[in-house]
C-alpha atoms as a PDB file:
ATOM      1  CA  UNK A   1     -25.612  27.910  18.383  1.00  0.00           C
ATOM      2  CA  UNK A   2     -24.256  25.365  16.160  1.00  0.00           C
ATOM      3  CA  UNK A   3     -26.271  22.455  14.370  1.00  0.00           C
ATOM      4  CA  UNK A   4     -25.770  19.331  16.134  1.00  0.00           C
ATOM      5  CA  UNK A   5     -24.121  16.614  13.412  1.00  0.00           C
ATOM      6  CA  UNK A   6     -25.116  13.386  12.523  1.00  0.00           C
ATOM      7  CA  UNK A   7     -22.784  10.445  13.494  1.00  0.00           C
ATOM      8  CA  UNK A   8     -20.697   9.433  11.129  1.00  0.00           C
ATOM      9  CA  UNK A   9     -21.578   6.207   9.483  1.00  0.00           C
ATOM     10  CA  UNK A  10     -18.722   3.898  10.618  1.00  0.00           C
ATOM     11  CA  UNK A  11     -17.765   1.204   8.256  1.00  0.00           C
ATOM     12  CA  UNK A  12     -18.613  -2.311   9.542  1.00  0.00           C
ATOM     13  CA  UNK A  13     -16.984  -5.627   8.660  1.00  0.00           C
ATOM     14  CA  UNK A  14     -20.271  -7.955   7.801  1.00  0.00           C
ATOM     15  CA  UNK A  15     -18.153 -11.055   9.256  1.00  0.00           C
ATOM     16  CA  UNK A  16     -17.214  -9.803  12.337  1.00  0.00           C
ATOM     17  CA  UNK A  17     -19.021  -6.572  13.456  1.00  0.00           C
ATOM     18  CA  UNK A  18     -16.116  -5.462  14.099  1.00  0.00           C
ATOM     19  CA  UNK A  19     -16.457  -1.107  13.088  1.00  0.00           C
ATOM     20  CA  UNK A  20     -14.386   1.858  12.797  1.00  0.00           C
ATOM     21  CA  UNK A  21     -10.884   2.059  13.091  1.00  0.00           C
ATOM     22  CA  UNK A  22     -10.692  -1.678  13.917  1.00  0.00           C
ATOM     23  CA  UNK A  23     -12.564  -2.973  10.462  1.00  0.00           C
ATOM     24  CA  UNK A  24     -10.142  -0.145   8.347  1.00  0.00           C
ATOM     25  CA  UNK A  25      -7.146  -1.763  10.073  1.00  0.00           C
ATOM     26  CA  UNK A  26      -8.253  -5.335   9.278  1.00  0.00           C
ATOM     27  CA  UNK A  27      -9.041  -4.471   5.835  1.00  0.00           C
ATOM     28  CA  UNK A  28      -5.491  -2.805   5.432  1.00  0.00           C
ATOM     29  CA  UNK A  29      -4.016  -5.911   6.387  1.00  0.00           C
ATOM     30  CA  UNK A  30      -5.977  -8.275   4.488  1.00  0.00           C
ATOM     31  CA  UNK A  31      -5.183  -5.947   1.364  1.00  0.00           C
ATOM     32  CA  UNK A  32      -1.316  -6.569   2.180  1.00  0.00           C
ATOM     33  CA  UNK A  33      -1.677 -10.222   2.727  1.00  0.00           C
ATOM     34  CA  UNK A  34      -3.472 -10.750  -0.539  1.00  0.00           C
ATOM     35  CA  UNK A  35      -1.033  -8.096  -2.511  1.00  0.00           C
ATOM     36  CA  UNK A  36       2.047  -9.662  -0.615  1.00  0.00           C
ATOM     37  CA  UNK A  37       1.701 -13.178  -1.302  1.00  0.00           C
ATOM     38  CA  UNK A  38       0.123 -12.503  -4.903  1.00  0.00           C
ATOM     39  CA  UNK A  39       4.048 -10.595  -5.322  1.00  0.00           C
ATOM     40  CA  UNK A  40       5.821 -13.339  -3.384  1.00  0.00           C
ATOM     41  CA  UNK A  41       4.191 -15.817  -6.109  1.00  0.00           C
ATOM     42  CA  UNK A  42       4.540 -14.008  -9.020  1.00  0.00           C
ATOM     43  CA  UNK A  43       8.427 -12.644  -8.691  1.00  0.00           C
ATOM     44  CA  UNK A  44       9.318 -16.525  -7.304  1.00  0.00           C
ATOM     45  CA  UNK A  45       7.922 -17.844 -10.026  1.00  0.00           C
ATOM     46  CA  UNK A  46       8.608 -15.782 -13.313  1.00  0.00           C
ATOM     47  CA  UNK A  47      12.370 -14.451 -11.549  1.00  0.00           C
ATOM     48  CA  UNK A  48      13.493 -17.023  -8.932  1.00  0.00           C
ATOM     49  CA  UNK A  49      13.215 -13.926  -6.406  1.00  0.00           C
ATOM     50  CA  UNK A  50      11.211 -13.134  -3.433  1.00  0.00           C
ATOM     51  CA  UNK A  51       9.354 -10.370  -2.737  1.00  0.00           C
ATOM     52  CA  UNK A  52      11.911  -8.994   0.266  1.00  0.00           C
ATOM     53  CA  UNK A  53      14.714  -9.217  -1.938  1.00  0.00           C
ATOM     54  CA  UNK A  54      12.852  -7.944  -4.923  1.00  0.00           C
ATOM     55  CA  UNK A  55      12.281  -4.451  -2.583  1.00  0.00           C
ATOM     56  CA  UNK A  56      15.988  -4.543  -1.601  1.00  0.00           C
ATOM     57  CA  UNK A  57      16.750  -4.021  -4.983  1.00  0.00           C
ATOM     58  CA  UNK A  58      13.746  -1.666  -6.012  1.00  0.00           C
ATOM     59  CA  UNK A  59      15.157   0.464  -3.244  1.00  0.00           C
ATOM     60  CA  UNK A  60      18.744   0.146  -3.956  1.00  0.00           C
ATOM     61  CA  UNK A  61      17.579   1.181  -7.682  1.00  0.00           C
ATOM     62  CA  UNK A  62      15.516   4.154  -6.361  1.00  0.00           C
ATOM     63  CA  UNK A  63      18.134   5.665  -4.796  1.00  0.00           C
ATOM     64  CA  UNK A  64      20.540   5.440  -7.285  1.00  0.00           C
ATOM     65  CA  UNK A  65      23.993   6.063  -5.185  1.00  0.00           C
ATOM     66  CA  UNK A  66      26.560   3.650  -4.957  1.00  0.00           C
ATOM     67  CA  UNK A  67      26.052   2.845  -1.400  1.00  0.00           C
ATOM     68  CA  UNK A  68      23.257   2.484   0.974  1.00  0.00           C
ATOM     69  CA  UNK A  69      23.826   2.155   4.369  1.00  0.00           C
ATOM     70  CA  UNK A  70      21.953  -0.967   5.707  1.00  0.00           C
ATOM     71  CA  UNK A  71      20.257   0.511   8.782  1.00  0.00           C
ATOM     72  CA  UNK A  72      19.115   3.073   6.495  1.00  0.00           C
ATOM     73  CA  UNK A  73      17.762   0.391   3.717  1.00  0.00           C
ATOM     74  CA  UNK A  74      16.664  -1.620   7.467  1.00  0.00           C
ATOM     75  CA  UNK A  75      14.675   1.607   7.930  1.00  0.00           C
ATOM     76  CA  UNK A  76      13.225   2.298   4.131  1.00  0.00           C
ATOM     77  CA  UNK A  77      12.105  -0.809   3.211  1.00  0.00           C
ATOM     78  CA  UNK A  78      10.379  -1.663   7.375  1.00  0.00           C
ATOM     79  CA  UNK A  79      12.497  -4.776   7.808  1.00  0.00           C
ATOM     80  CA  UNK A  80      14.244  -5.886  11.288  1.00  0.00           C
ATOM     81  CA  UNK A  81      18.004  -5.966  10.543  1.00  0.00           C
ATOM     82  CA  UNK A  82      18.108  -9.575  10.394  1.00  0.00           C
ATOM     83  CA  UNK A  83      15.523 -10.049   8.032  1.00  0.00           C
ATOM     84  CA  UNK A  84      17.213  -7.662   5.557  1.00  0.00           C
ATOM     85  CA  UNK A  85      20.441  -9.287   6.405  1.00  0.00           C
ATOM     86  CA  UNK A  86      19.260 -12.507   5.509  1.00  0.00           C
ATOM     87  CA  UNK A  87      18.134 -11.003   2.362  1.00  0.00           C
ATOM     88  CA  UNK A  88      21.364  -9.093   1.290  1.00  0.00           C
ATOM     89  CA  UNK A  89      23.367 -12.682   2.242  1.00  0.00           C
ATOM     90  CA  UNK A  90      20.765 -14.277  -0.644  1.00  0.00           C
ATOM     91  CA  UNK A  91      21.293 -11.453  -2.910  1.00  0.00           C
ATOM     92  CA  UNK A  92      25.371 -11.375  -2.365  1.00  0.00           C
ATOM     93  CA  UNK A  93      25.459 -15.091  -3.032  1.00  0.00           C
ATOM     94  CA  UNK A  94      23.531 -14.431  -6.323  1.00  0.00           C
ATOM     95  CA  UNK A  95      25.882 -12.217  -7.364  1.00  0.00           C
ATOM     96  CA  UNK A  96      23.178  -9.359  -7.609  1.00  0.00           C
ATOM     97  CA  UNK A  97      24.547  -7.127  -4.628  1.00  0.00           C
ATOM     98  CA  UNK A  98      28.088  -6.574  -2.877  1.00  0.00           C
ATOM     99  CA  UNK A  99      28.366  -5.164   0.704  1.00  0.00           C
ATOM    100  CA  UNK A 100      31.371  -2.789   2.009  1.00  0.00           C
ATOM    101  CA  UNK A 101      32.355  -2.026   5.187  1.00  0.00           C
ATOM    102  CA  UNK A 102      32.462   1.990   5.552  1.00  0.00           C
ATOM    103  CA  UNK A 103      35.939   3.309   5.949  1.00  0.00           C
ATOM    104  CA  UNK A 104      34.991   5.925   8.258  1.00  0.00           C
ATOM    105  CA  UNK A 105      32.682   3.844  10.228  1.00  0.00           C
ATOM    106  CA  UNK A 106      33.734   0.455  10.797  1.00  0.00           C
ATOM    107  CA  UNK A 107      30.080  -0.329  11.881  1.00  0.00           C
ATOM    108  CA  UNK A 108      28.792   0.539   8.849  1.00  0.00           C
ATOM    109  CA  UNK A 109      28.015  -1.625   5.859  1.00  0.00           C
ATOM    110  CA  UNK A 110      27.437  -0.443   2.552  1.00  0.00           C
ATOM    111  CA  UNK A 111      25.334  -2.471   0.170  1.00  0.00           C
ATOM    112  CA  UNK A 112      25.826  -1.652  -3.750  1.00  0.00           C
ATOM    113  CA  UNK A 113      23.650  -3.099  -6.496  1.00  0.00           C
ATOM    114  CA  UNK A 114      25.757  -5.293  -9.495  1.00  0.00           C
ATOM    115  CA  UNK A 115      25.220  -5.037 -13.096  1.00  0.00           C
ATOM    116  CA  UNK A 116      23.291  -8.414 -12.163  1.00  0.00           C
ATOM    117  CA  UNK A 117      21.168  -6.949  -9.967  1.00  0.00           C
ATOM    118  CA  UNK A 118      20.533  -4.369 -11.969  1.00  0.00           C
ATOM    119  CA  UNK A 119      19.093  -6.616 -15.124  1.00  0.00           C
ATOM    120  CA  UNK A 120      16.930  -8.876 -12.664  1.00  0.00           C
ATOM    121  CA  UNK A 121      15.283  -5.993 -11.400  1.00  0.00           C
ATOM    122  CA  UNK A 122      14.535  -4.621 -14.784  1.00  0.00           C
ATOM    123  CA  UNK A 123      13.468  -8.182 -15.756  1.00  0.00           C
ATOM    124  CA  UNK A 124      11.055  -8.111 -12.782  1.00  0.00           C
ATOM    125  CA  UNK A 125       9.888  -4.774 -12.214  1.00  0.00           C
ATOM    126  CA  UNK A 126       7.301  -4.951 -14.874  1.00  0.00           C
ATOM    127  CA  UNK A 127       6.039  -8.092 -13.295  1.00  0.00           C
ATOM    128  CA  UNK A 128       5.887  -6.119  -9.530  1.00  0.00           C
ATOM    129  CA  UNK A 129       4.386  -3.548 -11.682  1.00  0.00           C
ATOM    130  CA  UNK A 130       1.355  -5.268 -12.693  1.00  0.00           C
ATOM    131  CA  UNK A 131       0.615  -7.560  -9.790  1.00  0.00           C
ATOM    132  CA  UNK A 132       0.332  -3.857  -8.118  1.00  0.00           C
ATOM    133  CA  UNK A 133      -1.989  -2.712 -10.849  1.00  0.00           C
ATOM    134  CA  UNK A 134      -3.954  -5.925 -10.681  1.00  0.00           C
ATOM    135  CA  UNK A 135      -4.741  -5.877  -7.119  1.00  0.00           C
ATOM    136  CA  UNK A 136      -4.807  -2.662  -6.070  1.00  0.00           C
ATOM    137  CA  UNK A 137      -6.404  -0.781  -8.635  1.00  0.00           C
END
């Protein structure tokens, strides 16, 4: 016959009560809300660039190919078309990316990173960088 177990000790937010699953999903977000706007601060002040635009190009340098597709950046970097849109319109006027419309797919845009893209996000990574290591660890 097998031992009965003890209940596991559920973690408990002191503010709210709130327990379980509930307090680990309010302390997830409040974790991203403090990193977020502690990287939205930090890359718009040192580099002019905000945090969504900063990850367009993080991603765009992580996968190093000469296109992306832009649902498939949409889908990497979890933002709605139009919000990564907007973003790629901010980074095309900057000169930092170019979009191309797929040859085979006329549906399909490509977005490519410049040579000025590139140097921003090697000016800012190592700010991204230790906001990350600041916060988080």
């Amino acid at each position: 016959m097998p031992k009965p177990t003890a209940p596991v000790e559920q973690p408990t937010d002191p503010r709210t009560g709130a327990t379980g699953l509930v307090a680990e999903w309010r302390d997830l977000l409040a974790r991203h809300a403090t990193t977020s706007c502690a990287l939205e601060k930090e890359l718009q002040g040192r580099h002019q660039l905000g945090l969504s635009e900063f990850e367009t190009l993080d991603r765009l340098i992580d996968a190093g190919c000469a296109n992306y597709k832009m649902s498939d950046l949409a889908h990497d970097i979890h933002l709605s078309q139009s919000a990564l849109s907007r973003a790629v319109a901010r980074l095309e006027r900057d000169g930092l990316v170019s979009r191309t419309l797929c040859t085979e797919d006329r549906r399909a845009i490509f977005v490519c990173l410049t040579d000025k893209g590139r140097e921003l996000h090697s000016e800012a990574a190592p700010t991204h960088r230790a906001v990350l290591e600041q916060i988080l660890h």
